[in-house]
PDB file of N, CA and C in Angstrom:
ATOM      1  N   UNK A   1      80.312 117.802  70.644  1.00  0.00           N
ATOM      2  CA  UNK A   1      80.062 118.939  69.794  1.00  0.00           C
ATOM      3  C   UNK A   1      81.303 119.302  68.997  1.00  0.00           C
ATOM      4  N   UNK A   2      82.053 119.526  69.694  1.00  0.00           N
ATOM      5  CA  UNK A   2      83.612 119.254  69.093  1.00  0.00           C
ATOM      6  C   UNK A   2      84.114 118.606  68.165  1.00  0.00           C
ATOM      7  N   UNK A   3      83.523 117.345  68.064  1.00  0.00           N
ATOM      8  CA  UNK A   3      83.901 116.725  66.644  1.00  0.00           C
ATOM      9  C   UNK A   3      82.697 116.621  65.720  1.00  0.00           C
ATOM     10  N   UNK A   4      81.701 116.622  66.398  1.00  0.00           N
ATOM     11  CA  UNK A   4      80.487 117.370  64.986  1.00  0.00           C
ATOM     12  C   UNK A   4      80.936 118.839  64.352  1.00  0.00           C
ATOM     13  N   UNK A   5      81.958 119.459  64.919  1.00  0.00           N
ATOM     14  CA  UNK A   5      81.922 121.072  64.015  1.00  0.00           C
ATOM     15  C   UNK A   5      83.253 120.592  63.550  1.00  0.00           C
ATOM     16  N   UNK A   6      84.060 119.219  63.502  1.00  0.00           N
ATOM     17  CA  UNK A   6      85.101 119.067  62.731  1.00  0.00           C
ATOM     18  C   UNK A   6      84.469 118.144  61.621  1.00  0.00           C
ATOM     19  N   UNK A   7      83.293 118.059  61.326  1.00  0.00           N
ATOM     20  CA  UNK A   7      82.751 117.252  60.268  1.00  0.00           C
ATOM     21  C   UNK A   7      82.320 115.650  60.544  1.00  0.00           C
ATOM     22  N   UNK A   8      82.231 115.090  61.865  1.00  0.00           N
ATOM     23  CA  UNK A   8      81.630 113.882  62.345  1.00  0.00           C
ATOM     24  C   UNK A   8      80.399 114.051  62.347  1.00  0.00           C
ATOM     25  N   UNK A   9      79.649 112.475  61.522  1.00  0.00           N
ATOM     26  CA  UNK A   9      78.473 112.757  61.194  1.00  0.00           C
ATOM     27  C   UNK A   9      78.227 111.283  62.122  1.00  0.00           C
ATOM     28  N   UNK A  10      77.106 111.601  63.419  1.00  0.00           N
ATOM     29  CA  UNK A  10      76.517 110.236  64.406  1.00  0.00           C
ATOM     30  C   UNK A  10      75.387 109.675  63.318  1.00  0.00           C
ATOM     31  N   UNK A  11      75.298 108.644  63.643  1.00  0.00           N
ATOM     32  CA  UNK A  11      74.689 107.687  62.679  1.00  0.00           C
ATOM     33  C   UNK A  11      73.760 106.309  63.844  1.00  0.00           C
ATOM     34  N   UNK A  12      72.679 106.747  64.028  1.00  0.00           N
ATOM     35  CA  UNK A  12      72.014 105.978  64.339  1.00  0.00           C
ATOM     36  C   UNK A  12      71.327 104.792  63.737  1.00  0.00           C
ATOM     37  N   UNK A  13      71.325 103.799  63.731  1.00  0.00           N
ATOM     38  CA  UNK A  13      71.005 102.553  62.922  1.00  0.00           C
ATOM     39  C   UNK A  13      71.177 101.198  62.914  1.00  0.00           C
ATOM     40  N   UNK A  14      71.038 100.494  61.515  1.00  0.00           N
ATOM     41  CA  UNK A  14      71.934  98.939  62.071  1.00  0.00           C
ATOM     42  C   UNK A  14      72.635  98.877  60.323  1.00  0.00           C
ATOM     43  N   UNK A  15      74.003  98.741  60.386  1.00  0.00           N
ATOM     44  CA  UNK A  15      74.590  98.490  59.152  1.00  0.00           C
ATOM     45  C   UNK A  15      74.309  96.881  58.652  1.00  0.00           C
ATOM     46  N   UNK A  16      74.213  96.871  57.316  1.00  0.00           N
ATOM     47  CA  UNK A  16      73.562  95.996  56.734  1.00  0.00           C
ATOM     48  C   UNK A  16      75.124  95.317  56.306  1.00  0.00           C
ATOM     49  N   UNK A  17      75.271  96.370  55.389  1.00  0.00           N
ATOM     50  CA  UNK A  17      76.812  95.272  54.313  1.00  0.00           C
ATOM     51  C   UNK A  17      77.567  97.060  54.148  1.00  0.00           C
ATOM     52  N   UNK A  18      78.833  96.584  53.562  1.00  0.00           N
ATOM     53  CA  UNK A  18      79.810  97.325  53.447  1.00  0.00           C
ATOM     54  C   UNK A  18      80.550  97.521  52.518  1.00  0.00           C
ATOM     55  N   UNK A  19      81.119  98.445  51.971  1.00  0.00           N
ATOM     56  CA  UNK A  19      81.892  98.301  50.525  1.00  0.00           C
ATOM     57  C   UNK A  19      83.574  98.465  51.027  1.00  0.00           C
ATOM     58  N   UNK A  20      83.999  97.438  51.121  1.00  0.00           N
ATOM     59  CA  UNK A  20      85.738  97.238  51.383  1.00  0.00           C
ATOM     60  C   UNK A  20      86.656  97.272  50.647  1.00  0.00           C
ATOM     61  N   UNK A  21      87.692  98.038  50.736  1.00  0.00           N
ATOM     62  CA  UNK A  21      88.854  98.289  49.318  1.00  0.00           C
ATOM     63  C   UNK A  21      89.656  97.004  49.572  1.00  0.00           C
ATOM     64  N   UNK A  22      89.577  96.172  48.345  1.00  0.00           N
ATOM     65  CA  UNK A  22      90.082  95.019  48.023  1.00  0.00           C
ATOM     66  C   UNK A  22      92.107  94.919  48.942  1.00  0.00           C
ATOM     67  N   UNK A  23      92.753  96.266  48.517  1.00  0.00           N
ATOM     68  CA  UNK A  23      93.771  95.756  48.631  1.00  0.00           C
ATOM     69  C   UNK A  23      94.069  95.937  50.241  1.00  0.00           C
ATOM     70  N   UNK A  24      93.559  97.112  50.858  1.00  0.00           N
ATOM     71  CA  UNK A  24      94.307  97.116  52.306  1.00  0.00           C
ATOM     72  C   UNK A  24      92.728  96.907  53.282  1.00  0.00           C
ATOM     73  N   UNK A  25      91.631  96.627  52.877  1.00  0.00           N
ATOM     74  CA  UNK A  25      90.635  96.068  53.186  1.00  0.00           C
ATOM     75  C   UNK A  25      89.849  97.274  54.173  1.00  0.00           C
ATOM     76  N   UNK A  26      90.273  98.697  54.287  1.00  0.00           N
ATOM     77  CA  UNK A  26      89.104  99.804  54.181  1.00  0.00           C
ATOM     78  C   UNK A  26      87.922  99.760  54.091  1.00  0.00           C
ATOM     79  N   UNK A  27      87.661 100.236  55.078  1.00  0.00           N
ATOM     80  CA  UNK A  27      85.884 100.188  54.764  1.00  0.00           C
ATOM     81  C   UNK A  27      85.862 101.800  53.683  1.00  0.00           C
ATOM     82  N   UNK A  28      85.192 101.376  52.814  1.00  0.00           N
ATOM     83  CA  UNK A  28      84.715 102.910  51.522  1.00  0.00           C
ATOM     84  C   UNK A  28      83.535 103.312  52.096  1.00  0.00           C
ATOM     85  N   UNK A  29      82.288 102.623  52.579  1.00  0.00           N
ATOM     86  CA  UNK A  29      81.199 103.028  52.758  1.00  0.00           C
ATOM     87  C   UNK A  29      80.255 102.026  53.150  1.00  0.00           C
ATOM     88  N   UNK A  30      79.055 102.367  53.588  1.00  0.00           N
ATOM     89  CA  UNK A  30      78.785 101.453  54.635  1.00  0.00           C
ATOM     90  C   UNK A  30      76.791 101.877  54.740  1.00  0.00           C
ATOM     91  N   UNK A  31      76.123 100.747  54.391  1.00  0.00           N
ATOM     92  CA  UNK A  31      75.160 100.944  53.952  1.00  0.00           C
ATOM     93  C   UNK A  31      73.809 100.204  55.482  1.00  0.00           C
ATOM     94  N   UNK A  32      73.272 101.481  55.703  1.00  0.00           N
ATOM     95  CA  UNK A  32      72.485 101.331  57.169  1.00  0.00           C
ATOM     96  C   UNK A  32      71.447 101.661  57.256  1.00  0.00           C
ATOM     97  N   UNK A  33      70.166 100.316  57.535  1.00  0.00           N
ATOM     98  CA  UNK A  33      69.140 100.956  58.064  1.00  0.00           C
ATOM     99  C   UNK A  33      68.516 101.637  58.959  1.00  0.00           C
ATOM    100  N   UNK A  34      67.848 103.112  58.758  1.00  0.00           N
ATOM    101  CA  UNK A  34      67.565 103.975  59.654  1.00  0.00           C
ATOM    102  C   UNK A  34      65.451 103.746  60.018  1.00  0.00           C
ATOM    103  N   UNK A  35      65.578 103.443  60.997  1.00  0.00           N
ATOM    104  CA  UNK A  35      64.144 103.067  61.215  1.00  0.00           C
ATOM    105  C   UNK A  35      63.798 104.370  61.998  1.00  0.00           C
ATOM    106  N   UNK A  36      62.270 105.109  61.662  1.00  0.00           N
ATOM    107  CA  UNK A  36      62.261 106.203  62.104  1.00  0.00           C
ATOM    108  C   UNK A  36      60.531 106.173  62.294  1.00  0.00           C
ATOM    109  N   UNK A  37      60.432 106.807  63.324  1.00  0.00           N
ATOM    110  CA  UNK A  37      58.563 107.072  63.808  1.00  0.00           C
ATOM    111  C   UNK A  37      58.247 108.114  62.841  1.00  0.00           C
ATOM    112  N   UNK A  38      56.958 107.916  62.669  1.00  0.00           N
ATOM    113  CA  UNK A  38      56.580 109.228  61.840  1.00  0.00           C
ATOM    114  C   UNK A  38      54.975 109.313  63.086  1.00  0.00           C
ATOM    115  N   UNK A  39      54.217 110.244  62.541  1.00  0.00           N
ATOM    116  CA  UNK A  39      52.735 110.593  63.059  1.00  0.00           C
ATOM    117  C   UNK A  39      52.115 109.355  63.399  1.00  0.00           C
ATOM    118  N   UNK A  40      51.657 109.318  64.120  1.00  0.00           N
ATOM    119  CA  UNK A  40      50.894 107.945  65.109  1.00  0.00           C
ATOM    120  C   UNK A  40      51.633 106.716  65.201  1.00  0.00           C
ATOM    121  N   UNK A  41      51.245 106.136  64.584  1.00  0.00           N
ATOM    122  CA  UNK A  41      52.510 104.169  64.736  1.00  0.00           C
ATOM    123  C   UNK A  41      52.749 104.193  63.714  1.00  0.00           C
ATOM    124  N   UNK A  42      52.609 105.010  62.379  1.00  0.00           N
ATOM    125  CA  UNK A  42      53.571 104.414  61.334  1.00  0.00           C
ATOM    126  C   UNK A  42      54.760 104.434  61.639  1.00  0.00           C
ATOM    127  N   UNK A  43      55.745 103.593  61.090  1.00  0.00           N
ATOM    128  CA  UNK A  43      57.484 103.228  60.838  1.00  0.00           C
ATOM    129  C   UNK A  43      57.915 103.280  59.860  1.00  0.00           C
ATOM    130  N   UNK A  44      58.731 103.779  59.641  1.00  0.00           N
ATOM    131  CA  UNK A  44      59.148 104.403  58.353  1.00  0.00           C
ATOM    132  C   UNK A  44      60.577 103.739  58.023  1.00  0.00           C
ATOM    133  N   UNK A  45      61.289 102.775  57.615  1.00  0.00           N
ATOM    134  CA  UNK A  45      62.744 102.473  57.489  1.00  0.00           C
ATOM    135  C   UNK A  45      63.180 102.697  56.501  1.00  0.00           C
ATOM    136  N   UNK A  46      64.535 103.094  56.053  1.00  0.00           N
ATOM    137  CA  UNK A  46      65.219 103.647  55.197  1.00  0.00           C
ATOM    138  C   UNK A  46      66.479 102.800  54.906  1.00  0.00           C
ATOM    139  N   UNK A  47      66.959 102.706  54.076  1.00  0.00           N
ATOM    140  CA  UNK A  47      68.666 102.216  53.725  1.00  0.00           C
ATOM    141  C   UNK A  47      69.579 103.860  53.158  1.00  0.00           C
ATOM    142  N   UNK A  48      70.630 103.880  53.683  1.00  0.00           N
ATOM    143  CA  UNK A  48      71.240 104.999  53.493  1.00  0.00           C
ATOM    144  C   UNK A  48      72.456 104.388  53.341  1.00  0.00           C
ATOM    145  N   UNK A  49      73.306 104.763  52.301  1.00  0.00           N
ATOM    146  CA  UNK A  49      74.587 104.479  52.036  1.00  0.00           C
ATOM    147  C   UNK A  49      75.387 105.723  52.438  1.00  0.00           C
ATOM    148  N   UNK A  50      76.486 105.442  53.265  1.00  0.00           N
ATOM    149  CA  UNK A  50      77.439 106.206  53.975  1.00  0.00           C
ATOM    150  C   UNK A  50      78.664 106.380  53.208  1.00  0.00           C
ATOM    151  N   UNK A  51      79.168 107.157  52.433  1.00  0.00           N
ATOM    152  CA  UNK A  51      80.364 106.911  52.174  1.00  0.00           C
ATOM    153  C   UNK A  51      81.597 107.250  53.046  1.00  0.00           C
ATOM    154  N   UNK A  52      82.402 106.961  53.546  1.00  0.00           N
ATOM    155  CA  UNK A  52      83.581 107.182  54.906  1.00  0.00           C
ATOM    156  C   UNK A  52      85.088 107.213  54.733  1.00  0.00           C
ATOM    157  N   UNK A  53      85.301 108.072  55.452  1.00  0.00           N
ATOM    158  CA  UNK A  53      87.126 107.617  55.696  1.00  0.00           C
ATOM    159  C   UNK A  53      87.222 106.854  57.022  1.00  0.00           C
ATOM    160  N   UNK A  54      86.564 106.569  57.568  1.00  0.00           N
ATOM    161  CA  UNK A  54      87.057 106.408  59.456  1.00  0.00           C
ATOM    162  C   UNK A  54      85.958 106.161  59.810  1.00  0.00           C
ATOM    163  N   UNK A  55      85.110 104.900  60.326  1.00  0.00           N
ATOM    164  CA  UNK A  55      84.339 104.389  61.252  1.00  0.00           C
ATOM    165  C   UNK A  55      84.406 104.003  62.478  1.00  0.00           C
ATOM    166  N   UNK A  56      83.642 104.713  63.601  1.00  0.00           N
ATOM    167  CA  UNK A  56      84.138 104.561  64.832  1.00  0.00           C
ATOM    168  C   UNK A  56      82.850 103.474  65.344  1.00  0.00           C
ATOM    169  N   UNK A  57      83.339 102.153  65.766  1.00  0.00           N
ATOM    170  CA  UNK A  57      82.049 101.128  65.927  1.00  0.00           C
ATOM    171  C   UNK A  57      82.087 101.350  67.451  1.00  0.00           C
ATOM    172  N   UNK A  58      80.526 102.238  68.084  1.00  0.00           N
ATOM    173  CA  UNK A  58      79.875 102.416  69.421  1.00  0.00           C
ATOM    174  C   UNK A  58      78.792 101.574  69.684  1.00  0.00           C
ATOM    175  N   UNK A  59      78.839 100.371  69.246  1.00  0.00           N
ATOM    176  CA  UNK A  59      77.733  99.606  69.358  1.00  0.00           C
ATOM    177  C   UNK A  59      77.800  98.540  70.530  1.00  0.00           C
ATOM    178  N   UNK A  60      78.684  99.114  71.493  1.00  0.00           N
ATOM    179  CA  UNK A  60      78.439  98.335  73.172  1.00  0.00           C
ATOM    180  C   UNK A  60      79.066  96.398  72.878  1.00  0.00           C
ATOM    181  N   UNK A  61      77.763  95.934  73.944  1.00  0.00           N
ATOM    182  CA  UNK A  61      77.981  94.637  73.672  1.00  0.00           C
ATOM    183  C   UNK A  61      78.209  93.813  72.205  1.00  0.00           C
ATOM    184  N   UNK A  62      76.959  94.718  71.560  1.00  0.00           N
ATOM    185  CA  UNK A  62      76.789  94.234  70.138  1.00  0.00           C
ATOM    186  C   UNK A  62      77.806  94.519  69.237  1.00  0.00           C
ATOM    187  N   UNK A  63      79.349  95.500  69.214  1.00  0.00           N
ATOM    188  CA  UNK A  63      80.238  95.704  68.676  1.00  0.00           C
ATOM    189  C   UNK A  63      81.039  94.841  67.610  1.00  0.00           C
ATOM    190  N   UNK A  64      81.212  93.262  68.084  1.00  0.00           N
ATOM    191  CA  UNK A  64      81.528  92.026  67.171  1.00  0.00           C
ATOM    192  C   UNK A  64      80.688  91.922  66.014  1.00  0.00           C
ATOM    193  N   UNK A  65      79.207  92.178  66.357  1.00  0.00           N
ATOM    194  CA  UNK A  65      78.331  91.837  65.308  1.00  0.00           C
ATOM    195  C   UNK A  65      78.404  92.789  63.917  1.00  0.00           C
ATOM    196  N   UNK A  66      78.332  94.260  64.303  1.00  0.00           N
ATOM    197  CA  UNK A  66      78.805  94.690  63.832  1.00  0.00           C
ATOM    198  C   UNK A  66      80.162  94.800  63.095  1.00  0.00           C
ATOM    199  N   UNK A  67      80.843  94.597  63.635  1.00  0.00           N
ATOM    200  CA  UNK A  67      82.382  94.090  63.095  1.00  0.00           C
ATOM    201  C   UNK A  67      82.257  93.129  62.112  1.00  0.00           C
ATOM    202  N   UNK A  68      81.585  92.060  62.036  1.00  0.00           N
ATOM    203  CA  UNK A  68      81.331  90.600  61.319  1.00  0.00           C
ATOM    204  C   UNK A  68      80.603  91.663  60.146  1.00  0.00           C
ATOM    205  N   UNK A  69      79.786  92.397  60.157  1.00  0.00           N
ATOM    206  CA  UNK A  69      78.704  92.902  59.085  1.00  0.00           C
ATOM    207  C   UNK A  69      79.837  93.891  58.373  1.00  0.00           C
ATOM    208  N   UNK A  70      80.757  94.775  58.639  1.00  0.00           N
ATOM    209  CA  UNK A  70      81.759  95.426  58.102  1.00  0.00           C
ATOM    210  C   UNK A  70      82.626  94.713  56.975  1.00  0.00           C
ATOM    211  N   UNK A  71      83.021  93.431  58.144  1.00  0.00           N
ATOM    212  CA  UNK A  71      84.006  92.296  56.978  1.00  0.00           C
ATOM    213  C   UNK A  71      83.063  92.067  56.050  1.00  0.00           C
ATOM    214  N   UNK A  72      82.119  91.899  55.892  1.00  0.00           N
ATOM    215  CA  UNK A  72      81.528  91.557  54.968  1.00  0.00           C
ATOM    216  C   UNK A  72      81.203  89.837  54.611  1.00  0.00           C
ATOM    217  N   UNK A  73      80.521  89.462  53.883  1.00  0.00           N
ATOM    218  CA  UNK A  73      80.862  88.086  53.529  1.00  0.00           C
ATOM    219  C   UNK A  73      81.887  87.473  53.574  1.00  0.00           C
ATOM    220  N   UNK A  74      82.011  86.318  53.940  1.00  0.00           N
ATOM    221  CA  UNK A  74      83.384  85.506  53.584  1.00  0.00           C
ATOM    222  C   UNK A  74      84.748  85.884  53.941  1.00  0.00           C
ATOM    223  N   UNK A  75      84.725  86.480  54.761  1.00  0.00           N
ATOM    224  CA  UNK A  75      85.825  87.354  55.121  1.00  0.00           C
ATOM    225  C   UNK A  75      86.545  87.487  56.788  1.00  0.00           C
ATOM    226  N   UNK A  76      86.732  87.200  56.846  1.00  0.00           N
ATOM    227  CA  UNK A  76      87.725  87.127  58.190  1.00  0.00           C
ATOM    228  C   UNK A  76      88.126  87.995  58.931  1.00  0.00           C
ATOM    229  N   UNK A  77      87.357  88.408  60.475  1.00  0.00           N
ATOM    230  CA  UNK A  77      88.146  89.687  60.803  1.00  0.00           C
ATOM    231  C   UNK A  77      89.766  89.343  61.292  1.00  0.00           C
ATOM    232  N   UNK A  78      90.748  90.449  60.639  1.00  0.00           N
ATOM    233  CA  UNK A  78      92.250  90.185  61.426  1.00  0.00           C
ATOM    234  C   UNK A  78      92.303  90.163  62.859  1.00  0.00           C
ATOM    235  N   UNK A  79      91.510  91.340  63.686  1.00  0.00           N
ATOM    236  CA  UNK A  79      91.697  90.896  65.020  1.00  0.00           C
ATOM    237  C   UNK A  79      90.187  91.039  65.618  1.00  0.00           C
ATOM    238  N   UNK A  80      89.469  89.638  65.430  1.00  0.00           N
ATOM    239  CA  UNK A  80      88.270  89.931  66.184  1.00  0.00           C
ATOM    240  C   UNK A  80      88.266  90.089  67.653  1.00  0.00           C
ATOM    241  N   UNK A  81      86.602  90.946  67.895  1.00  0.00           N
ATOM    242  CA  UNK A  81      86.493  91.671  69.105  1.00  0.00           C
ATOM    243  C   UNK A  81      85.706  90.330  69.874  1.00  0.00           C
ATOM    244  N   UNK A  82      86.655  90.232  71.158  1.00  0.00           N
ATOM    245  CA  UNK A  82      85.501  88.871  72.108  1.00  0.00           C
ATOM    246  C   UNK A  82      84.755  89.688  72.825  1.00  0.00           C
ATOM    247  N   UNK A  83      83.761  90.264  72.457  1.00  0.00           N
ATOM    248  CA  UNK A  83      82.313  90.788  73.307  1.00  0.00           C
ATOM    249  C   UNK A  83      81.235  90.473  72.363  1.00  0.00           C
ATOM    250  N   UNK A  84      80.295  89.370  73.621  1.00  0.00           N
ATOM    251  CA  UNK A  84      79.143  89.181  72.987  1.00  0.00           C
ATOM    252  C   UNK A  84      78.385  89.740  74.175  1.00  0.00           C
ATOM    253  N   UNK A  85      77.130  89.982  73.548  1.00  0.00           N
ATOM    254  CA  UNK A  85      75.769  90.469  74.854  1.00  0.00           C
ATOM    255  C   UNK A  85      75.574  89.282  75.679  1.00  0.00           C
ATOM    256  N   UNK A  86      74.932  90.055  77.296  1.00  0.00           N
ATOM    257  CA  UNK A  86      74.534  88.702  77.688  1.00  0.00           C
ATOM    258  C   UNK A  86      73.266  88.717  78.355  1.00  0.00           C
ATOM    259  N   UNK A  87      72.139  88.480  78.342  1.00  0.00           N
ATOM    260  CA  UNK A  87      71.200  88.510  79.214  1.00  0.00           C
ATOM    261  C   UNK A  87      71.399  88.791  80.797  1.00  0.00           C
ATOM    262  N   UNK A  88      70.930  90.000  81.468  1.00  0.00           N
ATOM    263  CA  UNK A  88      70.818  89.753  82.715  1.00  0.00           C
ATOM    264  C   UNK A  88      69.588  91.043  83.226  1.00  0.00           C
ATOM    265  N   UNK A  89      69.406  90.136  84.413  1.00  0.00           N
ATOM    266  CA  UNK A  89      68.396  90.962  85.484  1.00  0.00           C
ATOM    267  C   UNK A  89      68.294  91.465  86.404  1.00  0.00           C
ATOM    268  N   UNK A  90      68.011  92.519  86.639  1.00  0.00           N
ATOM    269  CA  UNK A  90      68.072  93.379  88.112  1.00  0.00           C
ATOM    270  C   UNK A  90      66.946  93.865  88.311  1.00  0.00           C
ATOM    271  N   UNK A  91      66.456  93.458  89.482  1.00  0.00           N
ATOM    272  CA  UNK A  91      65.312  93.608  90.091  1.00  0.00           C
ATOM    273  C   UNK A  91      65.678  94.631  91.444  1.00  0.00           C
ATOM    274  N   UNK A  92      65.374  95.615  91.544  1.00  0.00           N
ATOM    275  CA  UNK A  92      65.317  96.280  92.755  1.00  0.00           C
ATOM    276  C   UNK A  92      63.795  96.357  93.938  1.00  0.00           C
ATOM    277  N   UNK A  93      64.030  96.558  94.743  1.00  0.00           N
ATOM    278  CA  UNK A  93      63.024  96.302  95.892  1.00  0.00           C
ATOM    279  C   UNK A  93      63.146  97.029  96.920  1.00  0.00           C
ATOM    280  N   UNK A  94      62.133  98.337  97.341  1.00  0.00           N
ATOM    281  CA  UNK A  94      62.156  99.103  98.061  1.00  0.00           C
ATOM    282  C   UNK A  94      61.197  98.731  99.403  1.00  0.00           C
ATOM    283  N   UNK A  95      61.243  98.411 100.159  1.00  0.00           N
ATOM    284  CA  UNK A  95      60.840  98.061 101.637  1.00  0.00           C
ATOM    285  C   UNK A  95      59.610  99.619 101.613  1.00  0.00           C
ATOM    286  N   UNK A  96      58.516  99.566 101.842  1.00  0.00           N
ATOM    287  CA  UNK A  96      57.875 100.448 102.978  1.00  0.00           C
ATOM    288  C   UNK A  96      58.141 100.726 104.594  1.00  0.00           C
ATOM    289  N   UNK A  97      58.225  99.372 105.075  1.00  0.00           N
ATOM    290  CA  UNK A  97      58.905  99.949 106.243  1.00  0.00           C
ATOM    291  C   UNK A  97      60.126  99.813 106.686  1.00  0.00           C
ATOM    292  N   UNK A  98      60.498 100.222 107.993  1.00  0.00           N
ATOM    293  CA  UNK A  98      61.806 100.417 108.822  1.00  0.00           C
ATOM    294  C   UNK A  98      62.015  98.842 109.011  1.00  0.00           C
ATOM    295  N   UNK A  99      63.639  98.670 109.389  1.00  0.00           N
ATOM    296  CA  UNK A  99      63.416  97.202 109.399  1.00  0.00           C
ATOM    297  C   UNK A  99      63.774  97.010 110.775  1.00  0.00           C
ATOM    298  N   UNK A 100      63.587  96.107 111.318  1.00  0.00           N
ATOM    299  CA  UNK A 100      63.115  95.576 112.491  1.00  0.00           C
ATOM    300  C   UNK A 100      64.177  95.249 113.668  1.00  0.00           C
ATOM    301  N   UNK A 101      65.092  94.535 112.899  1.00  0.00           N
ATOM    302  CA  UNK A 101      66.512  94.966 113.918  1.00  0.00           C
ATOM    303  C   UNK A 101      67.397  95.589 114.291  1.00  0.00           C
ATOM    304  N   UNK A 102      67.957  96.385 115.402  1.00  0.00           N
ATOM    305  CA  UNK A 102      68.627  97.108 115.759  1.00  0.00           C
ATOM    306  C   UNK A 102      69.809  97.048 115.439  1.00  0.00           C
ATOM    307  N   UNK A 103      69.946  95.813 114.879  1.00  0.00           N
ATOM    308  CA  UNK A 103      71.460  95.260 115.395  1.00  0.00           C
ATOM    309  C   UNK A 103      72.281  95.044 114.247  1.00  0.00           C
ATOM    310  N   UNK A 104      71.541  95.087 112.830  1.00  0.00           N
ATOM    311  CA  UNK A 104      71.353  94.943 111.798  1.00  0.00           C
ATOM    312  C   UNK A 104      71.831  96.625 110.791  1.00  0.00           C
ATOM    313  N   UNK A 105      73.083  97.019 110.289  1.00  0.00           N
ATOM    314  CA  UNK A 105      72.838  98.038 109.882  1.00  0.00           C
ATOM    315  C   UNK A 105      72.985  98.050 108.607  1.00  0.00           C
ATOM    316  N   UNK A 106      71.919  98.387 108.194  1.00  0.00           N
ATOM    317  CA  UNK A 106      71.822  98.573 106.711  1.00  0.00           C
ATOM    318  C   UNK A 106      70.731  99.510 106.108  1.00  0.00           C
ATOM    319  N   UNK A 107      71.192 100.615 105.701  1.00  0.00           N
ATOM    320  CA  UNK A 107      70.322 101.758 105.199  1.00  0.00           C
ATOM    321  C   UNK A 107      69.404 101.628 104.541  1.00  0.00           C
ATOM    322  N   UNK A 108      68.038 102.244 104.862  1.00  0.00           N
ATOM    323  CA  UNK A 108      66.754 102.407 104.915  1.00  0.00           C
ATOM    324  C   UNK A 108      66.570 102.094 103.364  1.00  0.00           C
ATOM    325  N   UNK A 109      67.695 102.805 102.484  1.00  0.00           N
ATOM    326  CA  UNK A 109      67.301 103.145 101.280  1.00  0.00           C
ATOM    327  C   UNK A 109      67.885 101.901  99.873  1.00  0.00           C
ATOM    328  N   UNK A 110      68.768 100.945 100.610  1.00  0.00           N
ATOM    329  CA  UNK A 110      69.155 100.005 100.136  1.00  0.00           C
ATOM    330  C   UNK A 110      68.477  98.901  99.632  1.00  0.00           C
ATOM    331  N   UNK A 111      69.066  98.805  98.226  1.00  0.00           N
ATOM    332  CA  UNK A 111      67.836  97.816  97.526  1.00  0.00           C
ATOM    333  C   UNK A 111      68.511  96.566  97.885  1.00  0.00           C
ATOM    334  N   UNK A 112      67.428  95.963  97.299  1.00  0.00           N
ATOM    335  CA  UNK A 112      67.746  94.161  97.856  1.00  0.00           C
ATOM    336  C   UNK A 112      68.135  93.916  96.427  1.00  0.00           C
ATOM    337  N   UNK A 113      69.622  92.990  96.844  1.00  0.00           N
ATOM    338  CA  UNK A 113      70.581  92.713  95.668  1.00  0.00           C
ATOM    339  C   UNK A 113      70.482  91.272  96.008  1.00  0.00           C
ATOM    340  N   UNK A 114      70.416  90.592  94.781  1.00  0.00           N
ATOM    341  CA  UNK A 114      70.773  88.974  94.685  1.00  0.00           C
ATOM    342  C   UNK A 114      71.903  88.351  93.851  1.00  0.00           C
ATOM    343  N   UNK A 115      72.821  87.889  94.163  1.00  0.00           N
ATOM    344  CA  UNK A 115      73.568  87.725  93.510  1.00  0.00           C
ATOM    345  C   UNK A 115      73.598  86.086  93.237  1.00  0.00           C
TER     346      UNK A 115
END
């Protein structure tokens, strides 16, 4: 909240392309599609051009990709980010009953982990 009442505007979306100042390579502004529900299943997507001083990239695993879409075409990041996504699965499994050995301690409520 704190930096929304200092003028930070969150931006939900996926940036498309970017407008970069030639000499110290700045991002100026930054152009993102906003996909949005409307009344029943229509989808509604939008392109919105951002103009910026300061982009803060919160995009998790996907952060590089983003980064690559900033540089823009043909362009080289100076220090690329090594995080790519990776597929994985977790399956949890809750027992109905008590388990059977005494001898065995491991809480009732513990999921079954596979590693």
């Amino acid at each position: 909240r704190k930096c929304q009442s200092m003028g930070v505007k969150f931006v939900q979306g996926y940036p498309i392309s970017s407008l970069r100042d030639e000499e110290d390579g700045r991002v100026l502004s930054v152009d993102v599609n906003i996909t949005r529900k409307k009344e029943g299943n229509e989808i509604q997507t939008q392109t919105v051009k951002y103009n910026v001083n300061n982009v803060v990239n919160a995009a998790g695993a996907h952060c590089s990709k983003v980064m690559e879409t900033l540089a823009g075409q043909n362009r080289q990041l100076q220090y690329p980010i090594p995080v790519e996504p990776r597929k994985r699965c977790i399956f949890f499994i809750h027992c109905a009953t008590q388990q059977q050995s005494p001898d065995v301690i491991v809480p009732s409520i513990a999921p079954l982990t596979i590693c």
